[in-house]
PDB file of N, CA and C in Angstrom:
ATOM      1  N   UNK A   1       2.644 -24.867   7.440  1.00  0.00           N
ATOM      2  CA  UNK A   1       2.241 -24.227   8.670  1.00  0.00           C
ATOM      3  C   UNK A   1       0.897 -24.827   9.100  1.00  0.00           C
ATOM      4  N   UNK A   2       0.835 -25.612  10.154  1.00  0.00           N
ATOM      5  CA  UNK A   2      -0.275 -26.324  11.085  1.00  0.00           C
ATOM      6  C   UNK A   2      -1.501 -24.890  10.694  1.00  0.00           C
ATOM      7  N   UNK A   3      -2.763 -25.398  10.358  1.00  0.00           N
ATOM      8  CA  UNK A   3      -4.036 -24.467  10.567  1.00  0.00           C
ATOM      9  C   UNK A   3      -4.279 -23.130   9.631  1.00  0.00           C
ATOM     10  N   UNK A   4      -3.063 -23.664   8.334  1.00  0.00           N
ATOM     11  CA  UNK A   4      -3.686 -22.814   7.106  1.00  0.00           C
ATOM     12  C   UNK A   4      -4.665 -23.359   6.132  1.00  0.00           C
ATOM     13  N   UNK A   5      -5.232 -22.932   5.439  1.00  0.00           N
ATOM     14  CA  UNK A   5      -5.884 -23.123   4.388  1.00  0.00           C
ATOM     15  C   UNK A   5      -5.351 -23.259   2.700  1.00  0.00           C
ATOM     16  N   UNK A   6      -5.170 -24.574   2.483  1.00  0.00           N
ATOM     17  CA  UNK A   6      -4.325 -24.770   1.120  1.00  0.00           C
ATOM     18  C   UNK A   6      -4.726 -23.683   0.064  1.00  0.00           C
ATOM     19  N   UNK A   7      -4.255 -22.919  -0.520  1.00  0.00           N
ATOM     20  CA  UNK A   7      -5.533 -21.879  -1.600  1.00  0.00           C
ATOM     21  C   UNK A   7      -4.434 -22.612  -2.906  1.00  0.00           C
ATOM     22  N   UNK A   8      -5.363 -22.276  -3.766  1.00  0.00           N
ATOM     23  CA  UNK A   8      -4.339 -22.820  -5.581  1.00  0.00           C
ATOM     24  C   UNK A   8      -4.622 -21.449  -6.099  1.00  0.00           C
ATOM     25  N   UNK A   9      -3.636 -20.822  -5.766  1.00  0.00           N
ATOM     26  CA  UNK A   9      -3.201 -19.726  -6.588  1.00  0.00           C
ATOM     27  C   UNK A   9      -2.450 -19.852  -7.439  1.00  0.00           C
ATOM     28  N   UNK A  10      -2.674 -19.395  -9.293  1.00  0.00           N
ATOM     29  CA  UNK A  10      -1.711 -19.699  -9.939  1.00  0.00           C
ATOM     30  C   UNK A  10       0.157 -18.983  -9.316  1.00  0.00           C
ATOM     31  N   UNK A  11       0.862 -19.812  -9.738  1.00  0.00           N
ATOM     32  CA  UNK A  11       2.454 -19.114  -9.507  1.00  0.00           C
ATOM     33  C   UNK A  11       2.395 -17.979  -9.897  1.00  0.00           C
ATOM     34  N   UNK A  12       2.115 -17.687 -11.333  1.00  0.00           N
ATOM     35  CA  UNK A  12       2.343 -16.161 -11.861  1.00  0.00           C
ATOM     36  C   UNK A  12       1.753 -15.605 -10.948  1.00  0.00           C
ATOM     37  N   UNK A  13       0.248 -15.634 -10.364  1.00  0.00           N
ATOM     38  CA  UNK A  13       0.001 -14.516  -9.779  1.00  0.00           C
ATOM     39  C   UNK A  13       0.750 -14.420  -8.411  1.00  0.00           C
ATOM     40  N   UNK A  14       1.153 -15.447  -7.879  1.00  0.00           N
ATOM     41  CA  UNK A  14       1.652 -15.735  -6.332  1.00  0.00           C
ATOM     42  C   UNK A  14       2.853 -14.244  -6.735  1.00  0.00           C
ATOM     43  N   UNK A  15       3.472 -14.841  -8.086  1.00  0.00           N
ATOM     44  CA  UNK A  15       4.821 -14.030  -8.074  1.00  0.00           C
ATOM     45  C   UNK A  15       4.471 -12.590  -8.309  1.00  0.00           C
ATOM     46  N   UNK A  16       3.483 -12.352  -8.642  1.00  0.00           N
ATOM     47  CA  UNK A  16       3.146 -10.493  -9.420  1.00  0.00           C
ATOM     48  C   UNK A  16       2.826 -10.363  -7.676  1.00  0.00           C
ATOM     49  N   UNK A  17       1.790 -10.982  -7.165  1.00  0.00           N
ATOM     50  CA  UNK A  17       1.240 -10.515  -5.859  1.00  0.00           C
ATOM     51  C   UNK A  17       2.848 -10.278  -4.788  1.00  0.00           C
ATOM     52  N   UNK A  18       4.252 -11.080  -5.112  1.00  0.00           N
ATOM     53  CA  UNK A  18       5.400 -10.536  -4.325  1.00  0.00           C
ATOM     54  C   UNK A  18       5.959  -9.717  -4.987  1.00  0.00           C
ATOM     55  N   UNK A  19       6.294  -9.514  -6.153  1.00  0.00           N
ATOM     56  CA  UNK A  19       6.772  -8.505  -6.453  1.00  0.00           C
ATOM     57  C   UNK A  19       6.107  -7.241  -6.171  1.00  0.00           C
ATOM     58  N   UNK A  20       4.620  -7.109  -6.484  1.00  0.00           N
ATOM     59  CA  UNK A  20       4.137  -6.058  -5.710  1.00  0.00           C
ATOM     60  C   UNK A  20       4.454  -5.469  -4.547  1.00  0.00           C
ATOM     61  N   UNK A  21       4.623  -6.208  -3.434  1.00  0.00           N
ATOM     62  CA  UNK A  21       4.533  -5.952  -2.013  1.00  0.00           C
ATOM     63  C   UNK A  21       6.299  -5.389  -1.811  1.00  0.00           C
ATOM     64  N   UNK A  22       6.994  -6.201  -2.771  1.00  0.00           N
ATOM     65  CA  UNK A  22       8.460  -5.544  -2.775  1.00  0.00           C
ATOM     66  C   UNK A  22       8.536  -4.394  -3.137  1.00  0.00           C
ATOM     67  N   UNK A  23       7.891  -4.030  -4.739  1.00  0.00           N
ATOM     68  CA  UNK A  23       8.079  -2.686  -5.404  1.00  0.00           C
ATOM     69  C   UNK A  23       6.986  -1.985  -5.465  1.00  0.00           C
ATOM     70  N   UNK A  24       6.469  -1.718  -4.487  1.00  0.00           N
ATOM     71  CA  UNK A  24       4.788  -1.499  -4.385  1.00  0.00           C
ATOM     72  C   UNK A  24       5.362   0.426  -5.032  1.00  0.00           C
ATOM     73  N   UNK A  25       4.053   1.156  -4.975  1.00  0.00           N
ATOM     74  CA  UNK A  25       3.986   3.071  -5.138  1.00  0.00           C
ATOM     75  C   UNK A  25       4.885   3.191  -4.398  1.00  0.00           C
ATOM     76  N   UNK A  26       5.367   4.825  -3.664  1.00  0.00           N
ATOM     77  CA  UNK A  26       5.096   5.479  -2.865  1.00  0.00           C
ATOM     78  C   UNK A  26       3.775   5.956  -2.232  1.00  0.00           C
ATOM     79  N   UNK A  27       2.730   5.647  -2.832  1.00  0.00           N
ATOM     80  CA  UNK A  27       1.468   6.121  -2.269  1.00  0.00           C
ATOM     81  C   UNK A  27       1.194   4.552  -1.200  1.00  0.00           C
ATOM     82  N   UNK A  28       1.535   3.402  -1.985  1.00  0.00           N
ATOM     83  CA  UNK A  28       1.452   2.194  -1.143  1.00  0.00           C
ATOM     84  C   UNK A  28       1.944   2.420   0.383  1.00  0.00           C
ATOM     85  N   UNK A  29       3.618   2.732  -0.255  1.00  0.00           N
ATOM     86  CA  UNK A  29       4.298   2.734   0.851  1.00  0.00           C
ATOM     87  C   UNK A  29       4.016   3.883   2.238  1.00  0.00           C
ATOM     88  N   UNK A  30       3.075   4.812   1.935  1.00  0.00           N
ATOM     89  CA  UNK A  30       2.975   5.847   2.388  1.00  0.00           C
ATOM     90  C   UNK A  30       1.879   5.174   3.729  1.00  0.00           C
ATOM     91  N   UNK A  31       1.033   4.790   3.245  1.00  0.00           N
ATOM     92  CA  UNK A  31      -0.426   4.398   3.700  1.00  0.00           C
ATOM     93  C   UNK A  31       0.136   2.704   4.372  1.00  0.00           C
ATOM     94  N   UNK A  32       0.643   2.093   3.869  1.00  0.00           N
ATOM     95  CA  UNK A  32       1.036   0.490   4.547  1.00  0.00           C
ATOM     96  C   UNK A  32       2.218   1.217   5.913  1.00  0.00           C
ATOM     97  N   UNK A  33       2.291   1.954   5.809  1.00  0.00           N
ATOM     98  CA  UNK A  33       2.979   2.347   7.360  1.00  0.00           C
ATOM     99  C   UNK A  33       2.079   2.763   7.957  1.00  0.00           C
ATOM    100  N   UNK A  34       1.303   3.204   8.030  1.00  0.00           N
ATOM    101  CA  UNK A  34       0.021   3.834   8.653  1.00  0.00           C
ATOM    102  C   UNK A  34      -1.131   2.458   8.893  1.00  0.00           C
ATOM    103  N   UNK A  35      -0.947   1.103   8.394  1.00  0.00           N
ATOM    104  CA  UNK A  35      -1.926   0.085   8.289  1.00  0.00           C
ATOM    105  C   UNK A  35      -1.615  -0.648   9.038  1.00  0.00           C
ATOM    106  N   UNK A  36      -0.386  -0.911   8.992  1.00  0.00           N
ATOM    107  CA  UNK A  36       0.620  -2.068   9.430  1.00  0.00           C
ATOM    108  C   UNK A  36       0.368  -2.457  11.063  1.00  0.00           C
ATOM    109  N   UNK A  37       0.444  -3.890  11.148  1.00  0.00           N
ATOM    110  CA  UNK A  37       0.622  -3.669  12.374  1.00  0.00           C
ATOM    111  C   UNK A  37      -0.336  -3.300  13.407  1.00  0.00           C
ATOM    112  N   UNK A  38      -1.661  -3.538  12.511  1.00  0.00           N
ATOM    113  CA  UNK A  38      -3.223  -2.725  13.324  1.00  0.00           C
ATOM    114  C   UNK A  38      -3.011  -1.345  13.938  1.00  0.00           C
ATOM    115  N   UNK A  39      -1.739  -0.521  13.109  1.00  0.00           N
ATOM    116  CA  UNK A  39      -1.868   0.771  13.160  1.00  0.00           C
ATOM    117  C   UNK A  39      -2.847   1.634  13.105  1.00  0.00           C
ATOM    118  N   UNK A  40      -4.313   1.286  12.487  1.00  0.00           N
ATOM    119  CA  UNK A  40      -5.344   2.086  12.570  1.00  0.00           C
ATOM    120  C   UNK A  40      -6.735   1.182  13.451  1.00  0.00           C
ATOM    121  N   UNK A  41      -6.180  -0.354  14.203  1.00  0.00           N
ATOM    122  CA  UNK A  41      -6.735  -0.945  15.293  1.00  0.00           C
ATOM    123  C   UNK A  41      -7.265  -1.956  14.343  1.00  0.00           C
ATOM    124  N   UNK A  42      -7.222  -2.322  12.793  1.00  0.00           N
ATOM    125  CA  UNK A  42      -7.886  -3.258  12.652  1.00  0.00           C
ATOM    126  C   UNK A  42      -6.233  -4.275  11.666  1.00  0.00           C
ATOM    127  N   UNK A  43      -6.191  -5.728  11.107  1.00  0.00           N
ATOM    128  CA  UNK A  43      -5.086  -6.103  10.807  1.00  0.00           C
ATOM    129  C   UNK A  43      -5.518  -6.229   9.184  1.00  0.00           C
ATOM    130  N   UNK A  44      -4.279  -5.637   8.586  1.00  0.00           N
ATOM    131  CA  UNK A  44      -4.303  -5.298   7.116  1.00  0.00           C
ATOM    132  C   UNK A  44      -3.150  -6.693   6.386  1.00  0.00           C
ATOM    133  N   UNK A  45      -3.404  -6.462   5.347  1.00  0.00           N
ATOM    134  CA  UNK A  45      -2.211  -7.403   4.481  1.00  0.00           C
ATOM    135  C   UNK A  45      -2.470  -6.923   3.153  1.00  0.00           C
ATOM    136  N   UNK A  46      -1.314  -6.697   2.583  1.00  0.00           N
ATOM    137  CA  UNK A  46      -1.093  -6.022   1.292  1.00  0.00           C
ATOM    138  C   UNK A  46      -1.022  -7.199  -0.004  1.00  0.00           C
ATOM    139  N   UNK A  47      -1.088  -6.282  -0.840  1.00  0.00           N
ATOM    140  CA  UNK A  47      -1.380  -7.127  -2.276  1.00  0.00           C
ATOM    141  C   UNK A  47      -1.317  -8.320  -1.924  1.00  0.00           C
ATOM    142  N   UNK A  48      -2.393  -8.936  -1.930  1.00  0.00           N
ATOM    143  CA  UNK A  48      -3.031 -10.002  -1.626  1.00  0.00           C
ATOM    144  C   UNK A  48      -4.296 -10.562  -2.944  1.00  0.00           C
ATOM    145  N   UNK A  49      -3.779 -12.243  -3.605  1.00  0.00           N
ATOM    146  CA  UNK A  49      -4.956 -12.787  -4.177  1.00  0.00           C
ATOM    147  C   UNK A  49      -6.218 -13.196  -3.502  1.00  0.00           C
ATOM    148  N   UNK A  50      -7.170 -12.397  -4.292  1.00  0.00           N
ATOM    149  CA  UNK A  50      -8.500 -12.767  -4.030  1.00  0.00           C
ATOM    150  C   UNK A  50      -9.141 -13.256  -5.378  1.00  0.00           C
ATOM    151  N   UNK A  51      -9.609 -14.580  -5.846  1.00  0.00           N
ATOM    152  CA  UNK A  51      -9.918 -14.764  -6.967  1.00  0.00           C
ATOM    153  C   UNK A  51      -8.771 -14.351  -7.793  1.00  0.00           C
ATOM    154  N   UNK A  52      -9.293 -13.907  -9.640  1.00  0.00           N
ATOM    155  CA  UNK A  52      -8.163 -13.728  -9.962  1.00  0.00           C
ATOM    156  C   UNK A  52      -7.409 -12.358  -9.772  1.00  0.00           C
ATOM    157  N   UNK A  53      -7.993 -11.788  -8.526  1.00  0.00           N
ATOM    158  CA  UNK A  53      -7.523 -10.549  -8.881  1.00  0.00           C
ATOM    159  C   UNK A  53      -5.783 -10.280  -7.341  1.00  0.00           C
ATOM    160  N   UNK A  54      -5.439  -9.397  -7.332  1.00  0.00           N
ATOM    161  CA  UNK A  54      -4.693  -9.330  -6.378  1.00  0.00           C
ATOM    162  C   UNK A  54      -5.075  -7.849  -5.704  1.00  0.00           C
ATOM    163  N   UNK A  55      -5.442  -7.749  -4.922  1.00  0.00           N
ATOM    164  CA  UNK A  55      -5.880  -6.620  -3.861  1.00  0.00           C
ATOM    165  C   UNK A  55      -4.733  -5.387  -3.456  1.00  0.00           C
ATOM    166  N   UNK A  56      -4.676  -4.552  -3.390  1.00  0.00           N
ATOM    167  CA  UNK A  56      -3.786  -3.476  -2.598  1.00  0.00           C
ATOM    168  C   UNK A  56      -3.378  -3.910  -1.227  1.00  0.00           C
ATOM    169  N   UNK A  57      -4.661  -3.453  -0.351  1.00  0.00           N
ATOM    170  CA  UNK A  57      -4.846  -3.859   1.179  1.00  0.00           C
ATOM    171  C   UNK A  57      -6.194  -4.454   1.183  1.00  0.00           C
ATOM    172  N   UNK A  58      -6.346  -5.432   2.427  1.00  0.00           N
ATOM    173  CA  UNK A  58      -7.005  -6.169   2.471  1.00  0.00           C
ATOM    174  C   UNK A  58      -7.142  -6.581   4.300  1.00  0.00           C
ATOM    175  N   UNK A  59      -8.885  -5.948   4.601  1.00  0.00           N
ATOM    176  CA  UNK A  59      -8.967  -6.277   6.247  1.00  0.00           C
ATOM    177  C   UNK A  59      -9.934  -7.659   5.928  1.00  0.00           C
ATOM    178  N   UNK A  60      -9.104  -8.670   5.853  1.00  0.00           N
ATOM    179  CA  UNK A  60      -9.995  -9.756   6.149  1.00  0.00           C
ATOM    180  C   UNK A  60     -10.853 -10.094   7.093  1.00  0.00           C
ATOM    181  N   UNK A  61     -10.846  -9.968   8.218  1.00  0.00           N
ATOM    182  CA  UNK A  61     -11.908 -10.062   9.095  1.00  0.00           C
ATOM    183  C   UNK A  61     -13.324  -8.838   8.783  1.00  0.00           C
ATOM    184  N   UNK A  62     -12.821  -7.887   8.469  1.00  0.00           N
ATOM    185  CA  UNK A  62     -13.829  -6.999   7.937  1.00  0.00           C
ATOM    186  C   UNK A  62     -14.287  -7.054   6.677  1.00  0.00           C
ATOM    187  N   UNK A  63     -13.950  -8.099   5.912  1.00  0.00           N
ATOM    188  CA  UNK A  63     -14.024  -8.248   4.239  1.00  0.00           C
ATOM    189  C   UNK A  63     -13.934  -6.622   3.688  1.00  0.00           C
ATOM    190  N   UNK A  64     -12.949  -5.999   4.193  1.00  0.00           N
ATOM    191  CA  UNK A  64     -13.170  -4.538   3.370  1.00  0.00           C
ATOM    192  C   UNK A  64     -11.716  -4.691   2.123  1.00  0.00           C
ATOM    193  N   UNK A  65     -11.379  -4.500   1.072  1.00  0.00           N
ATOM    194  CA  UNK A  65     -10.884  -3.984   0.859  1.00  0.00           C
ATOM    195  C   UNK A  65     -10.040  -2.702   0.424  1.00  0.00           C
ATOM    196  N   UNK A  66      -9.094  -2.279   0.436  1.00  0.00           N
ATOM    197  CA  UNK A  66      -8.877  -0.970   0.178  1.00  0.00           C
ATOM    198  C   UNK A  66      -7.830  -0.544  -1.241  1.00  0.00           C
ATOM    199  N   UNK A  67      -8.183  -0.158  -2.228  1.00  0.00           N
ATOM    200  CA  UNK A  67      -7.464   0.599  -3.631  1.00  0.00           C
ATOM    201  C   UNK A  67      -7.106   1.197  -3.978  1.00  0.00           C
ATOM    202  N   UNK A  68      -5.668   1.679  -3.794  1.00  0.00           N
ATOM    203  CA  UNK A  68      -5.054   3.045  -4.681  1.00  0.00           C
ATOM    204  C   UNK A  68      -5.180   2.842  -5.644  1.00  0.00           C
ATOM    205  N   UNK A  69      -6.295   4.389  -6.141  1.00  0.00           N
ATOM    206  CA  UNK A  69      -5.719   4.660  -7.885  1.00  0.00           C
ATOM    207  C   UNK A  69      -4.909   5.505  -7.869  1.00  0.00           C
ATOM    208  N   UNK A  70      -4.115   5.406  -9.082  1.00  0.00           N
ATOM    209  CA  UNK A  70      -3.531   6.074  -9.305  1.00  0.00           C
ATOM    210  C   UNK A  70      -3.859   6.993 -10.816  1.00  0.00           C
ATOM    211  N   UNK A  71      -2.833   7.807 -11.675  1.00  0.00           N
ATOM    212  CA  UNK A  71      -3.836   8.394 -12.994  1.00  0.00           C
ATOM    213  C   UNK A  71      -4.153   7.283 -14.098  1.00  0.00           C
ATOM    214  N   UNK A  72      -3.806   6.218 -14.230  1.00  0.00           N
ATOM    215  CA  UNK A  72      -4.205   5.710 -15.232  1.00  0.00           C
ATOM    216  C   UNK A  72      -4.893   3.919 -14.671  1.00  0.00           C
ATOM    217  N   UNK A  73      -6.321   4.278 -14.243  1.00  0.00           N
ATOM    218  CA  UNK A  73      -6.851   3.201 -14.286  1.00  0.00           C
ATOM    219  C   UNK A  73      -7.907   3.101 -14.942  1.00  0.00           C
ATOM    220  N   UNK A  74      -8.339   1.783 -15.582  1.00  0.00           N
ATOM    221  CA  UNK A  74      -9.634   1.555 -16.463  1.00  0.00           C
ATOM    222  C   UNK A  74     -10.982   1.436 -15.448  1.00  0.00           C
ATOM    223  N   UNK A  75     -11.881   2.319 -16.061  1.00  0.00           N
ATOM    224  CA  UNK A  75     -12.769   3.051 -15.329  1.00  0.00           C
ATOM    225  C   UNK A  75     -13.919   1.470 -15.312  1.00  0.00           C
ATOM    226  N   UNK A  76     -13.627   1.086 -16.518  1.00  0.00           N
ATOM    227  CA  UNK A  76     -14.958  -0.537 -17.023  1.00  0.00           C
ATOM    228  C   UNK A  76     -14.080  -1.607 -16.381  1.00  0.00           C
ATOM    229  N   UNK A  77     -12.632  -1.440 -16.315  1.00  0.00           N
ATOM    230  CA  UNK A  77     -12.534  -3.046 -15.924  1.00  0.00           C
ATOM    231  C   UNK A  77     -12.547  -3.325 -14.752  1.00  0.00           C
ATOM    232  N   UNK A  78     -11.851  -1.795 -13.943  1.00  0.00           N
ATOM    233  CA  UNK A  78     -11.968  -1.694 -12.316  1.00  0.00           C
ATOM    234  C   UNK A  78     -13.765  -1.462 -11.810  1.00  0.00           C
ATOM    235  N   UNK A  79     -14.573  -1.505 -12.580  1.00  0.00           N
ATOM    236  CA  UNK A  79     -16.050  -2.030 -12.345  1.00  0.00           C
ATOM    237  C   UNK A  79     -15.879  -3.578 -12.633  1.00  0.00           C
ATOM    238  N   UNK A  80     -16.208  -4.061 -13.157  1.00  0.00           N
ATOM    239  CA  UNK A  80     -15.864  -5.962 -13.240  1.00  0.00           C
ATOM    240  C   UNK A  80     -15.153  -6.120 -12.264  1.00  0.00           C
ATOM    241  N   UNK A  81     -14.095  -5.829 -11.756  1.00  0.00           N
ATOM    242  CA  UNK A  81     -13.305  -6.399 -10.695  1.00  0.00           C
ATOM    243  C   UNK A  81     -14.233  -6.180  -9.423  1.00  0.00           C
ATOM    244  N   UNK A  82     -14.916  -4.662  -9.155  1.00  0.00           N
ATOM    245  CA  UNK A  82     -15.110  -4.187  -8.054  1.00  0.00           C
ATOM    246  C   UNK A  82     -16.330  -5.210  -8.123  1.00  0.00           C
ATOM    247  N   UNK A  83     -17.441  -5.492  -9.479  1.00  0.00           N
ATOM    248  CA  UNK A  83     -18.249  -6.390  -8.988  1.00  0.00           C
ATOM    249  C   UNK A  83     -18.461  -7.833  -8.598  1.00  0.00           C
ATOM    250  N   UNK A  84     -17.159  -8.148  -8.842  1.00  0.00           N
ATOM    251  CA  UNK A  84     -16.654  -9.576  -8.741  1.00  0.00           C
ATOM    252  C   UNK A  84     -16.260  -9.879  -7.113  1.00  0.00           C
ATOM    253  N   UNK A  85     -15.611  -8.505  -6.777  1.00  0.00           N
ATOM    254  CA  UNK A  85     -14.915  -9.023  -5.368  1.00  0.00           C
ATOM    255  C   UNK A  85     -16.325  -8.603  -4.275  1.00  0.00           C
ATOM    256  N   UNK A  86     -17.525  -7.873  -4.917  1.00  0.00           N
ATOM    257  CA  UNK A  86     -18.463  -7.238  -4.185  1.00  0.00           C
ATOM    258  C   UNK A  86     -18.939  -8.875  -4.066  1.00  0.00           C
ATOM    259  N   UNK A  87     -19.382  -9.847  -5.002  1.00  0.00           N
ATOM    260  CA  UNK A  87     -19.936 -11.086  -5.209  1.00  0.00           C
ATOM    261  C   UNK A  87     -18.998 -11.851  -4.391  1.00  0.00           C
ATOM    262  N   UNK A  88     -18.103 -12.029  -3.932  1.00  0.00           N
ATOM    263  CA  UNK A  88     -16.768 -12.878  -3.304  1.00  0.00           C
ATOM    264  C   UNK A  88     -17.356 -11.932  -2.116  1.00  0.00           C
ATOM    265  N   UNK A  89     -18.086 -11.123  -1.189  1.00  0.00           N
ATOM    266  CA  UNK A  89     -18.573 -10.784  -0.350  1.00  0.00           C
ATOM    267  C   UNK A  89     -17.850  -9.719   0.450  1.00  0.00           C
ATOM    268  N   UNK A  90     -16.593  -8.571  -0.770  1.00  0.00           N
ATOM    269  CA  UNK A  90     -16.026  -7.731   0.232  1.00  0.00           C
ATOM    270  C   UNK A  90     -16.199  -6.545  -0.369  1.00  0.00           C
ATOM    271  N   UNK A  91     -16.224  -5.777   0.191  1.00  0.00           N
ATOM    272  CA  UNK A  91     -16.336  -3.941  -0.311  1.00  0.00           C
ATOM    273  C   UNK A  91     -14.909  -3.674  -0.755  1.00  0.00           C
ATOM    274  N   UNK A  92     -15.069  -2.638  -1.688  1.00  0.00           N
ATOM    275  CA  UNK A  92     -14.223  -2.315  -1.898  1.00  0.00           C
ATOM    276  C   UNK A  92     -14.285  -0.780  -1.830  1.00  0.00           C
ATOM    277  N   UNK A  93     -12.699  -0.171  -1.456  1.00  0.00           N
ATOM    278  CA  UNK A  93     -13.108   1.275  -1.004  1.00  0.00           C
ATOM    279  C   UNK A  93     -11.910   1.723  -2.326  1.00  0.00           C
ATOM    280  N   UNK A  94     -11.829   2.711  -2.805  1.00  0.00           N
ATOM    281  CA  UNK A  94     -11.268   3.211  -3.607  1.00  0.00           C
ATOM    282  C   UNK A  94     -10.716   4.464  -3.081  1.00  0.00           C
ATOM    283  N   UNK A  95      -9.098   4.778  -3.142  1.00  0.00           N
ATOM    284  CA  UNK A  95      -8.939   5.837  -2.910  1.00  0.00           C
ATOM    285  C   UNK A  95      -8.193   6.288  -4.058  1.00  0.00           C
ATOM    286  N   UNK A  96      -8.162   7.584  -4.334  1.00  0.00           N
ATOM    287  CA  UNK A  96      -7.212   7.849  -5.141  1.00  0.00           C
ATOM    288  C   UNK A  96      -5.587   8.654  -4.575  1.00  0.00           C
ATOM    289  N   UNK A  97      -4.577   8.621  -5.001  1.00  0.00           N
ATOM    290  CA  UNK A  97      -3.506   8.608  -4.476  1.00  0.00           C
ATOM    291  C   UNK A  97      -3.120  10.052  -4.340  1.00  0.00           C
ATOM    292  N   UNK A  98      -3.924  11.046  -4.633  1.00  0.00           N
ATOM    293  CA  UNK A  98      -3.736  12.546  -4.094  1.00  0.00           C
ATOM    294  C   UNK A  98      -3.993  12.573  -2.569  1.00  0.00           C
ATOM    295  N   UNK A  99      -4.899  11.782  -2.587  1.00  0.00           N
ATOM    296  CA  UNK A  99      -5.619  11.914  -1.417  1.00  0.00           C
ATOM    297  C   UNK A  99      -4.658  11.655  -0.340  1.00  0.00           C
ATOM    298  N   UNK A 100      -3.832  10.664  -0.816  1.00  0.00           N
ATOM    299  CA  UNK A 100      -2.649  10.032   0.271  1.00  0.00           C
ATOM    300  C   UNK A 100      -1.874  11.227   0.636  1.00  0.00           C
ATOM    301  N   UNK A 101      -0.903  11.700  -0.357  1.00  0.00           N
ATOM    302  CA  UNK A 101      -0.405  13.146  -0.576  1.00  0.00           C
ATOM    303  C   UNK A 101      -1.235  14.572   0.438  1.00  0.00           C
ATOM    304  N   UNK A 102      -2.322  14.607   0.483  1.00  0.00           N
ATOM    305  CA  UNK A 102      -2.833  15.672   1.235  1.00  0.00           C
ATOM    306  C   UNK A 102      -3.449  15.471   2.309  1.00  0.00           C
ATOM    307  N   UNK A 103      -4.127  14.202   2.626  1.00  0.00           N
ATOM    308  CA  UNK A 103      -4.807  14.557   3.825  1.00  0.00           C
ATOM    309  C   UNK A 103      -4.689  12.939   4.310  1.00  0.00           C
ATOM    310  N   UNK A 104      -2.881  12.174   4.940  1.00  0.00           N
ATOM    311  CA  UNK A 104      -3.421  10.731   5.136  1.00  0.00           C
ATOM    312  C   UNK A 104      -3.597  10.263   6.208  1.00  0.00           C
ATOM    313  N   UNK A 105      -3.906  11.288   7.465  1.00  0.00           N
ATOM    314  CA  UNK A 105      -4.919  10.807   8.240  1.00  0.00           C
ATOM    315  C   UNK A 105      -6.111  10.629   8.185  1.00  0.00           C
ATOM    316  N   UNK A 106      -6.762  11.869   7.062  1.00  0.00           N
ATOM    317  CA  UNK A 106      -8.430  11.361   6.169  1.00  0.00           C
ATOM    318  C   UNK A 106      -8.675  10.443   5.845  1.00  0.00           C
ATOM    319  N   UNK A 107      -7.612  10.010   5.214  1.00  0.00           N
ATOM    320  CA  UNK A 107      -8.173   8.239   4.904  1.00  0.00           C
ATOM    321  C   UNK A 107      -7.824   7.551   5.313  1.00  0.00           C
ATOM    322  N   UNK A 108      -6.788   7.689   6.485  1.00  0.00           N
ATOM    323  CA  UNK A 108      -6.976   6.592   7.772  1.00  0.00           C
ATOM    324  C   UNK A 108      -8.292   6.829   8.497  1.00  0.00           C
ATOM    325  N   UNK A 109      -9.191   7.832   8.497  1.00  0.00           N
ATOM    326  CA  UNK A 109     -10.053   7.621   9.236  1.00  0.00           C
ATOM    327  C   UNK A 109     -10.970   7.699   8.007  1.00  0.00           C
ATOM    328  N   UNK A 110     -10.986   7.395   7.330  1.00  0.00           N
ATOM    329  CA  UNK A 110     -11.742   6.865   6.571  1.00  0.00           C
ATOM    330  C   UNK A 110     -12.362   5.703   6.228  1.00  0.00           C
ATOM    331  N   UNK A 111     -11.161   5.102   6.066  1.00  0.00           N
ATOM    332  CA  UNK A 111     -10.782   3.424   5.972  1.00  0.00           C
ATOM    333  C   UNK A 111     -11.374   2.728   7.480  1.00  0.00           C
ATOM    334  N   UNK A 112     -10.845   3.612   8.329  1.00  0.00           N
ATOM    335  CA  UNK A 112     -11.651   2.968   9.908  1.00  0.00           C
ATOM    336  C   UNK A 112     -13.332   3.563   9.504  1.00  0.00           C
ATOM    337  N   UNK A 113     -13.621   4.309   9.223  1.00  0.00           N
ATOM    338  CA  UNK A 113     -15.359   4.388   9.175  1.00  0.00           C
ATOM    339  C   UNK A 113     -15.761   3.661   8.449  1.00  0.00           C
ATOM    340  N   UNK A 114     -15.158   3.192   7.211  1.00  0.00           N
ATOM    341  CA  UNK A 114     -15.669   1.877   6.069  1.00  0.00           C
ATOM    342  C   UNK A 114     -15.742   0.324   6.953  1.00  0.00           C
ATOM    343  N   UNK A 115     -14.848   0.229   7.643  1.00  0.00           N
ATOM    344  CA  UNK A 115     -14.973  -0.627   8.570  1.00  0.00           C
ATOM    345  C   UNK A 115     -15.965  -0.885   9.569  1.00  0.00           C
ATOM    346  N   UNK A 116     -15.692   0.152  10.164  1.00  0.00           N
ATOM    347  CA  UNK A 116     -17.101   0.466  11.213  1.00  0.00           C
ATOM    348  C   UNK A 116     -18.699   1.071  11.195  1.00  0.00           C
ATOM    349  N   UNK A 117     -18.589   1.429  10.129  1.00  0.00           N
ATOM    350  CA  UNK A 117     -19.963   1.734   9.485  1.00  0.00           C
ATOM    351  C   UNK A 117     -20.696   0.704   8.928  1.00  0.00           C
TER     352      UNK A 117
END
């Protein structure tokens, strides 16, 4: 495709980063309908490599990223990651996946104030 940028992503991760986007949560799927499409005015892309890591959602023009947890994430390694992608120059917003469940226009307008703030 004329006017991309070659990236060397290893294969394995190319392939975890599609299988993701195929078999993503329900909390994914809940919130990527609500993203999609500059559904909340800014353009998102899901599990996506950044370095070695692969992202949830991702507003590139805003360098924000965005993270479902869910109950079992590592509290030390998801710090290393968060300070790695903070150094690669993007925020990272963390949500946890109740949140999706109860209130997911809150963190659609949430996600737009991380942006715009």
């Amino acid at each position: 495709m004329p006017g991309r940028i070659p990236r060397s992503i290893p294969p394995q991760q190319l392939a975890r980063a599609r299988d993701l986007r195929t078999n993503g949560t329900r909390h994914e799927a809940l919130l990527w309908t609500r993203l999609r499409n500059s559904g909340c005015g800014h353009k998102f892309s899901r599990q996506i490599s950044i370095g070695p890591w692969i992202a949830d959602f991702v507003c590139r023009q805003q360098k924000l990223i965005v993270e479902l947890d869910g109950n079992c994430h590592d509290v030390d390694r998801d710090a290393r990651r968060d300070a790695d992608l903070l150094a690669r120059g993007y925020l990272v917003l963390r949500i946890p996946n109740w949140a999706i469940d109860q209130d997911l226009d809150g963190v659609v307008r949430q996600i737009v104030a991380a942006i715009e703030g």
